[in-house]
C-alpha atoms as a PDB file:
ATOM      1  CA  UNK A   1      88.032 131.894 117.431  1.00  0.00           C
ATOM      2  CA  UNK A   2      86.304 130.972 120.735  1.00  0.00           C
ATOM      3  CA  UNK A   3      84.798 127.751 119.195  1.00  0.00           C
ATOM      4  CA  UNK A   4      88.431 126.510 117.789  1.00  0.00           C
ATOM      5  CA  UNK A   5      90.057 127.287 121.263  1.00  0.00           C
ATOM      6  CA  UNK A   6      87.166 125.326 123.103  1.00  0.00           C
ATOM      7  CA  UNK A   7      86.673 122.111 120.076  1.00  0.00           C
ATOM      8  CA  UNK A   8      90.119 122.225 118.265  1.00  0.00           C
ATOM      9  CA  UNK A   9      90.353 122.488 114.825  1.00  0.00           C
ATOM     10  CA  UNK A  10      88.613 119.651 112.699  1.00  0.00           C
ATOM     11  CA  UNK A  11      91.243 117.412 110.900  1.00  0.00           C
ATOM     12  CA  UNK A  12      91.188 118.481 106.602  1.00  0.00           C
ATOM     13  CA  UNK A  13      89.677 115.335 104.856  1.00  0.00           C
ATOM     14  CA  UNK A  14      91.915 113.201 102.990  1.00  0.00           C
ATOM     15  CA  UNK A  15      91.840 113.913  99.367  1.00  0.00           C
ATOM     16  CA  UNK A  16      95.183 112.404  98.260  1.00  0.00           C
ATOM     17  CA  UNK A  17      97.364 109.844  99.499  1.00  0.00           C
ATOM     18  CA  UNK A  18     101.550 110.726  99.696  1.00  0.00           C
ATOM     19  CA  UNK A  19     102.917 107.227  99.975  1.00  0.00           C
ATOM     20  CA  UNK A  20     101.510 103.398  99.618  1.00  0.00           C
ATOM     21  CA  UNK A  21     103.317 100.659 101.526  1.00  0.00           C
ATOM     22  CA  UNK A  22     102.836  98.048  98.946  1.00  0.00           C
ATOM     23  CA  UNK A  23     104.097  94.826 100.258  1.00  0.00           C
ATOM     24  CA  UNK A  24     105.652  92.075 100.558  1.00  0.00           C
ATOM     25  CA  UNK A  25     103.441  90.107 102.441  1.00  0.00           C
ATOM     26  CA  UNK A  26     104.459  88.508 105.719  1.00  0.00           C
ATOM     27  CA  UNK A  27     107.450  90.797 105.061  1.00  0.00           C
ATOM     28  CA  UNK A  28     107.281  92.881 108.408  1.00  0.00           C
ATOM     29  CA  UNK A  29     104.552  95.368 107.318  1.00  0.00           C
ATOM     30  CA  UNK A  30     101.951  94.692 109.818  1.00  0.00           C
ATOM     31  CA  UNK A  31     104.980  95.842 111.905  1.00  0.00           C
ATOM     32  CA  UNK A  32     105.970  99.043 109.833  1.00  0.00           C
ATOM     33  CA  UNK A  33     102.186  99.401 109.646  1.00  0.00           C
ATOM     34  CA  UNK A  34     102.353  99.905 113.520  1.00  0.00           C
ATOM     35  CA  UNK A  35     104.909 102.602 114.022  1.00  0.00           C
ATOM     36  CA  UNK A  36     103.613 104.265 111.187  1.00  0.00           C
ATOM     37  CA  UNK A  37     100.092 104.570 112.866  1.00  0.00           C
ATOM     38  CA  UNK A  38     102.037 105.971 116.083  1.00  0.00           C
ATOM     39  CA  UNK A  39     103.641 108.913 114.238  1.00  0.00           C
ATOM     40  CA  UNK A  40     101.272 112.316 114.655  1.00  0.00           C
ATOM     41  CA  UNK A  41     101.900 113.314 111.527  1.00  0.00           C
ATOM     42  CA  UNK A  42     100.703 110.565 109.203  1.00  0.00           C
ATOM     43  CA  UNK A  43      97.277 109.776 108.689  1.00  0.00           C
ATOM     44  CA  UNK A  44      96.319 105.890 108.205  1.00  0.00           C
ATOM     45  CA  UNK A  45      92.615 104.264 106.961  1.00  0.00           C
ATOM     46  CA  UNK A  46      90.576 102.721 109.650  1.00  0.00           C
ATOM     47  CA  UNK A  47      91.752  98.988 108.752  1.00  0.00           C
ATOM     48  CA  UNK A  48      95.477  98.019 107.838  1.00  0.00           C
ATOM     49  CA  UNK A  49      94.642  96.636 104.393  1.00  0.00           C
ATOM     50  CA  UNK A  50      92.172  98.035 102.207  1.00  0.00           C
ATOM     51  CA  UNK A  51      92.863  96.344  98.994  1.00  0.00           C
ATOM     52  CA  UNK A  52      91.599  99.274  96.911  1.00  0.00           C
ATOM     53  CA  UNK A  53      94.081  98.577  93.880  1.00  0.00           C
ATOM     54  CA  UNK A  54      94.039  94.991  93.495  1.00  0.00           C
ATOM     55  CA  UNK A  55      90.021  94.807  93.408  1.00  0.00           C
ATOM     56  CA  UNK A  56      89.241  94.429  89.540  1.00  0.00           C
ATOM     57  CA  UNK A  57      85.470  95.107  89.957  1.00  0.00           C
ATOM     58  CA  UNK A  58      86.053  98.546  90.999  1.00  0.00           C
ATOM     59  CA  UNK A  59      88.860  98.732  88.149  1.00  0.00           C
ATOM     60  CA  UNK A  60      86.346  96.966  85.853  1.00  0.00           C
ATOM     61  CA  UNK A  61      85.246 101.152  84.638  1.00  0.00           C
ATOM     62  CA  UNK A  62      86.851 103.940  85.342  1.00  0.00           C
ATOM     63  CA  UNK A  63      88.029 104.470  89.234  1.00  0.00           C
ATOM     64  CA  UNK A  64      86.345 106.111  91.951  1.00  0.00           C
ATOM     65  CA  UNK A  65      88.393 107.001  94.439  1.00  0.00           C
ATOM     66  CA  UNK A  66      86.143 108.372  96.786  1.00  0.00           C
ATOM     67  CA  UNK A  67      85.980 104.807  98.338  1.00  0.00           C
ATOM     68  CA  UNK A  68      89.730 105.215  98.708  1.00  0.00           C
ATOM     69  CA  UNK A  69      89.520 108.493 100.872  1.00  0.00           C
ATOM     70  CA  UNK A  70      86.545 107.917 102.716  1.00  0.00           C
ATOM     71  CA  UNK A  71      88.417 105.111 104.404  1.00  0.00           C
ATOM     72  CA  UNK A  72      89.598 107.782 106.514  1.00  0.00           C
ATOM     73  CA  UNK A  73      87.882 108.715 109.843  1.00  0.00           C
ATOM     74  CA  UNK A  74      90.624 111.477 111.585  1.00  0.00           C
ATOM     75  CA  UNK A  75      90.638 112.720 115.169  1.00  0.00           C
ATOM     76  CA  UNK A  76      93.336 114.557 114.537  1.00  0.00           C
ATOM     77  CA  UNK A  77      95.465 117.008 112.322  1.00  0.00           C
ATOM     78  CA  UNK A  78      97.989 115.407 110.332  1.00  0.00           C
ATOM     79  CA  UNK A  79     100.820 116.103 107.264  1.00  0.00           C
ATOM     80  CA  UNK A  80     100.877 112.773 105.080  1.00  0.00           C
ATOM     81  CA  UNK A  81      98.748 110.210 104.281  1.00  0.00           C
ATOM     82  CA  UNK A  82      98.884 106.323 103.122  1.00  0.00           C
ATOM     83  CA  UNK A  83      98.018 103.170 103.629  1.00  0.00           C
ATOM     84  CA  UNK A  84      99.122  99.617 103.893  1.00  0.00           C
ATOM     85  CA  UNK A  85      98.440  96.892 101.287  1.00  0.00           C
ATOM     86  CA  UNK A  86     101.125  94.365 100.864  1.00  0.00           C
ATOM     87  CA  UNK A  87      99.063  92.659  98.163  1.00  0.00           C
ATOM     88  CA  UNK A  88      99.853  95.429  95.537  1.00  0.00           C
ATOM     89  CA  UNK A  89     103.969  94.760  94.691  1.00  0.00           C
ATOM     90  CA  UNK A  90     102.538  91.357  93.525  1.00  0.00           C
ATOM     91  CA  UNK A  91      99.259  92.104  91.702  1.00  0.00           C
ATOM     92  CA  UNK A  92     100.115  93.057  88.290  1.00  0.00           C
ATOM     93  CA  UNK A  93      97.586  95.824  87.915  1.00  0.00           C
ATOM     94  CA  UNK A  94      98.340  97.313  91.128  1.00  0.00           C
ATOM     95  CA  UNK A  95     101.415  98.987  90.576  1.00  0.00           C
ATOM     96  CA  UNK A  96     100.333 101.147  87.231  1.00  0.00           C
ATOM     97  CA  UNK A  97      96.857 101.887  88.692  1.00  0.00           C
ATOM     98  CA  UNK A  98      98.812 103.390  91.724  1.00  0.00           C
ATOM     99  CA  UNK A  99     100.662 105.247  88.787  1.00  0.00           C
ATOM    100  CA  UNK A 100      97.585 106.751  87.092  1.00  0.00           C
ATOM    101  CA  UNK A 101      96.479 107.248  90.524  1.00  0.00           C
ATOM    102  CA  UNK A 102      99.056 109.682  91.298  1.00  0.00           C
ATOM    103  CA  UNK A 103     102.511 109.463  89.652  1.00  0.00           C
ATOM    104  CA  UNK A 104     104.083 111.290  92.115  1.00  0.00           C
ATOM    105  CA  UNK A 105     103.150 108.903  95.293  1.00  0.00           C
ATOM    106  CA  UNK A 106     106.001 107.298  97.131  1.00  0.00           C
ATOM    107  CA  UNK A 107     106.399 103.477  97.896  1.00  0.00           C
ATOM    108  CA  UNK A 108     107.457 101.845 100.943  1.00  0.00           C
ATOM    109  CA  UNK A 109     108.323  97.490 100.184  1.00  0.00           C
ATOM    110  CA  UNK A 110     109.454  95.218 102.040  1.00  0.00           C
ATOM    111  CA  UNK A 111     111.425  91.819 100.656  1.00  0.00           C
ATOM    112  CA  UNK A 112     111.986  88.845 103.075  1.00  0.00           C
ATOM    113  CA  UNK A 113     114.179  86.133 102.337  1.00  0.00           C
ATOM    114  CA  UNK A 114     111.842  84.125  99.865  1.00  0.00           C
ATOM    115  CA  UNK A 115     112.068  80.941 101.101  1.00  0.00           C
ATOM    116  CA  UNK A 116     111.228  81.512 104.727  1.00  0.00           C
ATOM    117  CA  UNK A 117     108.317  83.799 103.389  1.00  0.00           C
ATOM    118  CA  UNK A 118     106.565  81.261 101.582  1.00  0.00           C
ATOM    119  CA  UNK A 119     106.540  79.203 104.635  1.00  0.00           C
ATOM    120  CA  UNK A 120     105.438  81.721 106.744  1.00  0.00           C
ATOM    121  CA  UNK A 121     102.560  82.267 103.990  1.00  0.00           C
ATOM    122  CA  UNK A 122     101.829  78.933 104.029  1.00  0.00           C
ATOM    123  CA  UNK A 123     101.855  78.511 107.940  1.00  0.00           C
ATOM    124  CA  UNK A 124      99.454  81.460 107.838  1.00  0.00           C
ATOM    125  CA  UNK A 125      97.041  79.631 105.726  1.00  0.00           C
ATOM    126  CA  UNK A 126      97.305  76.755 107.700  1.00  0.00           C
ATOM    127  CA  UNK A 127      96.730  78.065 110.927  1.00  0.00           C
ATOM    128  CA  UNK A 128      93.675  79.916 109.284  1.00  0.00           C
ATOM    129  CA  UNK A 129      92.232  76.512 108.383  1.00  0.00           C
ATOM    130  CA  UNK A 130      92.780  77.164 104.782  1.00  0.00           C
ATOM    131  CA  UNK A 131      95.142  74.806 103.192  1.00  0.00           C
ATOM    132  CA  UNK A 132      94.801  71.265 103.368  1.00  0.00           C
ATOM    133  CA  UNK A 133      98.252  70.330 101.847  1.00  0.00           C
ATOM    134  CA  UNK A 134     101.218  70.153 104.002  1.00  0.00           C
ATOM    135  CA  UNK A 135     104.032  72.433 102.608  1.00  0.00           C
ATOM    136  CA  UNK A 136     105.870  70.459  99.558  1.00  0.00           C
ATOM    137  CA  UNK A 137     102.599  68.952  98.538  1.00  0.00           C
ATOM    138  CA  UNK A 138     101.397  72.759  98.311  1.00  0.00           C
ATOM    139  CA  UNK A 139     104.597  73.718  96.323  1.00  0.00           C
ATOM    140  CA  UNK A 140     104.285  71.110  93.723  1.00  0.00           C
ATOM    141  CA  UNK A 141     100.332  72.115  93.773  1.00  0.00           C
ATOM    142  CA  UNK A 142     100.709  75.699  93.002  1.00  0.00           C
ATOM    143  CA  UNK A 143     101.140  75.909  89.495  1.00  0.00           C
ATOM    144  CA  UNK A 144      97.687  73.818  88.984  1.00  0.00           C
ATOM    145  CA  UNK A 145      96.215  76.487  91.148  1.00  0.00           C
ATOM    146  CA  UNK A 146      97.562  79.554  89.685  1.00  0.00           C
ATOM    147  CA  UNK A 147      96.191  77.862  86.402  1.00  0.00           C
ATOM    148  CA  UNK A 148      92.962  77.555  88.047  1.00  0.00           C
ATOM    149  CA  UNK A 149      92.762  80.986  89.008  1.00  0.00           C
ATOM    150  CA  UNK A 150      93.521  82.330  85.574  1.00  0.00           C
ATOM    151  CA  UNK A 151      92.549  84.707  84.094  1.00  0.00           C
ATOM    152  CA  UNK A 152      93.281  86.712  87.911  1.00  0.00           C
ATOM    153  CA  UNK A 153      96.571  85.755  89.943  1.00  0.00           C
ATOM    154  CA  UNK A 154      96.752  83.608  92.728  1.00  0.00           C
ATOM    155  CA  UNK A 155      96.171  85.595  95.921  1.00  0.00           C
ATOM    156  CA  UNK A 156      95.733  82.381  98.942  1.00  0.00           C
ATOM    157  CA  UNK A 157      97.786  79.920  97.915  1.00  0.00           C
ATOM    158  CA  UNK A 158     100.811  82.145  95.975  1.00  0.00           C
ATOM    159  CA  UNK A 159     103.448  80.867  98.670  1.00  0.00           C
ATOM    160  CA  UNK A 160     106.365  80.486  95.406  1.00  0.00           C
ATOM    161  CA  UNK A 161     105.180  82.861  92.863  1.00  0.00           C
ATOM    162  CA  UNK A 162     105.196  85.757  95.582  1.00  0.00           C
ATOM    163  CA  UNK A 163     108.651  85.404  96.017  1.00  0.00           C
ATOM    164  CA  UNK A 164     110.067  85.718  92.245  1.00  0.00           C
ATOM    165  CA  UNK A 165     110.857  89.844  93.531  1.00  0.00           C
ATOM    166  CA  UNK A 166     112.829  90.383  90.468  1.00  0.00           C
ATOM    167  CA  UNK A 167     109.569  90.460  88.195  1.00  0.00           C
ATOM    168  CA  UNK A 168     107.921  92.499  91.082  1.00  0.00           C
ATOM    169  CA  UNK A 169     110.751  95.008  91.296  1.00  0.00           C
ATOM    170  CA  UNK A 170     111.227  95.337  87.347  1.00  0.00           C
ATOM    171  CA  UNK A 171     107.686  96.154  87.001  1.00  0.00           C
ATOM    172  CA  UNK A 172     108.105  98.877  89.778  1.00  0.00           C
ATOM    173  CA  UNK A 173     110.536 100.761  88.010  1.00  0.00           C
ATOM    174  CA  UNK A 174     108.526 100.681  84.585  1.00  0.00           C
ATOM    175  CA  UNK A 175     106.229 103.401  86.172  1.00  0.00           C
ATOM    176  CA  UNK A 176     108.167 104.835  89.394  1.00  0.00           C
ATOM    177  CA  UNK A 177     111.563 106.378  89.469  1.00  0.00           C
ATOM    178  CA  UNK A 178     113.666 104.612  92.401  1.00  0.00           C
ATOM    179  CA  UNK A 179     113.926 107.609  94.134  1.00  0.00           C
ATOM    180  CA  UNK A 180     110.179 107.705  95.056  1.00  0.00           C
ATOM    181  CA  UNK A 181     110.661 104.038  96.082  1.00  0.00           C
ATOM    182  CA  UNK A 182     112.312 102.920  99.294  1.00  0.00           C
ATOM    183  CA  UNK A 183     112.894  98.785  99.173  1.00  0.00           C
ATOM    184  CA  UNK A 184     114.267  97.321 102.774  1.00  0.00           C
ATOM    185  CA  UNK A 185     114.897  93.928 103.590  1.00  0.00           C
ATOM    186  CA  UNK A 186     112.492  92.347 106.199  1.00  0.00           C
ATOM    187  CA  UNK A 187     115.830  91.090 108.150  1.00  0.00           C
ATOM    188  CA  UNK A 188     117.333  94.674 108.407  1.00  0.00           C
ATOM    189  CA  UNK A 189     114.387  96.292 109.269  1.00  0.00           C
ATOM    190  CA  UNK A 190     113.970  93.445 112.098  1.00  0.00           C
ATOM    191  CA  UNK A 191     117.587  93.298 113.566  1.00  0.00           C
ATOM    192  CA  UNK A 192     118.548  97.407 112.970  1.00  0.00           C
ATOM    193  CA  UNK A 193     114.667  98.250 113.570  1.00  0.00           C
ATOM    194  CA  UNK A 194     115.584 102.090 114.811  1.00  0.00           C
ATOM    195  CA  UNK A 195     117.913 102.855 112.127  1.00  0.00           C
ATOM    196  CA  UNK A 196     115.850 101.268 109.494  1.00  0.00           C
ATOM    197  CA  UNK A 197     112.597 103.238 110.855  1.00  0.00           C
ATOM    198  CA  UNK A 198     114.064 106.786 110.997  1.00  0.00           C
ATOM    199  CA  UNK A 199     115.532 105.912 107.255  1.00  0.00           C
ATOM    200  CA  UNK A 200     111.458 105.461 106.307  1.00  0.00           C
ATOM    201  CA  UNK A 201     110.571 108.874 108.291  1.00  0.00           C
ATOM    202  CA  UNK A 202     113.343 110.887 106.486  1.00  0.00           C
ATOM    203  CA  UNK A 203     112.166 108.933 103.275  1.00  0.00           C
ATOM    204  CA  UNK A 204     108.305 110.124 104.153  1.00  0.00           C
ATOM    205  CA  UNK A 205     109.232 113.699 104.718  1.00  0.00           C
ATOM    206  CA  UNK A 206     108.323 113.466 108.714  1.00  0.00           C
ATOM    207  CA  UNK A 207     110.410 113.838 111.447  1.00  0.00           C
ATOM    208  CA  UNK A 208     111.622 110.844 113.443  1.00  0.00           C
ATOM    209  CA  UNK A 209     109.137 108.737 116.077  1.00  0.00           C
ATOM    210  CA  UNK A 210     110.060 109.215 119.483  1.00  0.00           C
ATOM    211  CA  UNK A 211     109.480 106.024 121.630  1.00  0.00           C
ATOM    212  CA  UNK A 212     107.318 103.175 120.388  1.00  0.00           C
ATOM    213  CA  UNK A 213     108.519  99.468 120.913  1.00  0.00           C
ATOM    214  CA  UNK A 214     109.834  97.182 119.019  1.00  0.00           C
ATOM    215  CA  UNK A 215     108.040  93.670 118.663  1.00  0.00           C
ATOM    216  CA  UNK A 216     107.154  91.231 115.972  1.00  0.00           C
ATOM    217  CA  UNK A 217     103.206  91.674 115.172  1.00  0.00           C
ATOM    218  CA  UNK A 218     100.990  89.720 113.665  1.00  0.00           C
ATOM    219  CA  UNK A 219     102.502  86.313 114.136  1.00  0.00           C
ATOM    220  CA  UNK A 220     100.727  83.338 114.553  1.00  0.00           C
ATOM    221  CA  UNK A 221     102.105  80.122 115.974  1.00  0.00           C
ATOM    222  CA  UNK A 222     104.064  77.995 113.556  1.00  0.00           C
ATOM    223  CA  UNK A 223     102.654  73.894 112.762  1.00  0.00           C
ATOM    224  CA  UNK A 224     106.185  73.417 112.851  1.00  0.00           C
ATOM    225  CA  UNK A 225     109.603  74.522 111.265  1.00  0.00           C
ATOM    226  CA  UNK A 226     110.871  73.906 107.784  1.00  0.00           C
ATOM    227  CA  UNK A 227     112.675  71.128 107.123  1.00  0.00           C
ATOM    228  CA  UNK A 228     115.964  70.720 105.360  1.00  0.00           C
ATOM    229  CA  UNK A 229     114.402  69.173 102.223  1.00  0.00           C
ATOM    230  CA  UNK A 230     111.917  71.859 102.250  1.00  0.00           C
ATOM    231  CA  UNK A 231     114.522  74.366 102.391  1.00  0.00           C
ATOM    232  CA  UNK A 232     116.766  72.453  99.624  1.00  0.00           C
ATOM    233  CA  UNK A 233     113.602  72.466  97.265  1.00  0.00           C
ATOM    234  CA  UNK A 234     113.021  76.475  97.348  1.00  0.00           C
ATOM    235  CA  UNK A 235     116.680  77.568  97.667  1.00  0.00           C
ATOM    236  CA  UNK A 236     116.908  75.555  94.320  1.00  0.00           C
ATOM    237  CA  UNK A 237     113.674  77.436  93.301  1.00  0.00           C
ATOM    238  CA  UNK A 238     114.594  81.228  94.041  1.00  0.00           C
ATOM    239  CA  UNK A 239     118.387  81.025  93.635  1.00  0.00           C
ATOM    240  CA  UNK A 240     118.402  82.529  90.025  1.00  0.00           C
ATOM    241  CA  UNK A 241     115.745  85.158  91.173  1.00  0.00           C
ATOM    242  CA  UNK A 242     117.898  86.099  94.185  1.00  0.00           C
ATOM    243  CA  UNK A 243     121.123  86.630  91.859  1.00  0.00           C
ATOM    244  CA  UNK A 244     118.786  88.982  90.283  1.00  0.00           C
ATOM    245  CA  UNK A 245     117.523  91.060  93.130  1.00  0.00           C
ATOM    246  CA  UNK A 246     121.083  91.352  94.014  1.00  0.00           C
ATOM    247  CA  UNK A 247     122.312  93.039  90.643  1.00  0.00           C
ATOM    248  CA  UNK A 248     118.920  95.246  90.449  1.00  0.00           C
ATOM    249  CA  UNK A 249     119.320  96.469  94.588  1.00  0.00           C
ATOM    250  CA  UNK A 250     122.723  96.309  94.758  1.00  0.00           C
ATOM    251  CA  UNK A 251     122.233  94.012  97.915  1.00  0.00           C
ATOM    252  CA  UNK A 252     124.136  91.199  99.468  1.00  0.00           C
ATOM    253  CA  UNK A 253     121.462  88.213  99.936  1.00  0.00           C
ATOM    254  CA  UNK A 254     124.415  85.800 100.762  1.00  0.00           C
ATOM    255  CA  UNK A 255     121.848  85.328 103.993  1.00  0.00           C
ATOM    256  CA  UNK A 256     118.764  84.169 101.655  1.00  0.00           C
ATOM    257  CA  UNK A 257     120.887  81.347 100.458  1.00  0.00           C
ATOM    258  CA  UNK A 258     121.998  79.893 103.793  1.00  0.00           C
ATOM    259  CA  UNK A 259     120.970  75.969 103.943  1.00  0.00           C
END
């Protein structure tokens, strides 16, 4: 008893996660990843993104998940676990090897409007020195490369294919029932960020984060802003695709369609 007044109690290792955020990318969850990781009560890996479900050579026999756990190094007690790969809504195999994982886990995603999403991608990959087309070129390009990457998806240069949600969403609901999935849009979670952020903390089982500020993360400085004919091009691209996320969410996307 003397030693746990004078040390504290060692944090319990992490044996199981309780809840995956699982994308979209440059959807606002290096953002969520942030308050999340300021909450006492949930436990986060060392690094945001650990891309444990989406690598195929560790899914090439059968899993090991001790990789997966020992990504944890706690100072601290703590009540729930997870961890933050925005990669997984989108890689086919994620989603069901999150499933035979643990069919119980609960899943946090994100959706952006699609269009300014896949220019924020492709910004990213620009400003990383990555992509040597400029944005339409890249568009009309990204079928050749998706065929190049076959028989694996398209992780870099996915800036379209990322943003067909209904596919994503339909296969989330083949192995999770909604109510262990929580699905916000990027622009609520940015404009009623308090609101939105207690709804994930009720959703998680936790009690509500007291303080913490609100500011966008991980943005990098735009090349410059879409154009109109850019935007014509993909709102002609996701329109059917957004009519569909509306009828399986139940949303109003009227904003995704604005020219």
């Amino acid at each position: 008893m003397i030693i746990v007044a004078m040390f504290g109690i060692k944090p319990r290792k992490v044996e199981r996660l309780d809840f995956i955020v699982a994308g979209a990318q440059k959807s606002g969850t290096t953002a969520l990843y942030y308050f999340l990781s300021k909450h006492p009560e949930i436990a986060l890996p060392d690094k945001q993104e650990l891309h444990f479900f989406d690598d195929e050579e560790r899914f090439a026999g059968e899993a090991n998940y001790n990789a997966l756990h020992g990504s944890f190094h706690l100072k601290r007690r703590w009540s729930i676990a997870g961890e933050c790969t925005p990669i997984y809504v989108y890689w086919k195999p994620a989603i069901e090897r999150i499933w035979k994982y643990d069919p119980k886990i609960k899943l946090l995603v994100l959706l952006r409007n699609p269009i300014e999403r896949a220019f924020a991608h492709w910004n990213m990959q620009r400003f990383k020195g990555r992509e040597p087309l400029d944005f339409l070129e890249a568009v009309k390009e990204e079928k050749n490369r998706m065929q190049e990457a076959l028989p694996l998806q398209l992780r870099r240069f996915s800036y379209v294919d990322r943003g067909f949600y209904s596919e994503q969403l339909a296969r989330l609901f083949k192995f999770f029932p909604r109510e262990q999935i929580k699905i916000i849009k990027s622009e609520e979670f940015r404009d009623k960020n308090r609101a939105m952020l207690d709804s994930v903390f009720r959703f998680l089982g936790v009690r509500p984060l007291i303080g913490g500020r609100n500011k966008d993360r991980n943005v990098v400085p735009y090349e410059r802003a879409i154009t109109p004919e850019e935007r014509q091009c993909l709102h002609d691209i996701f329109s059917e695709d957004i009519a569909k996320v509306e009828q399986m969410l139940g949303w109003d996307c009227s904003d995704w369609r604005l020219l």
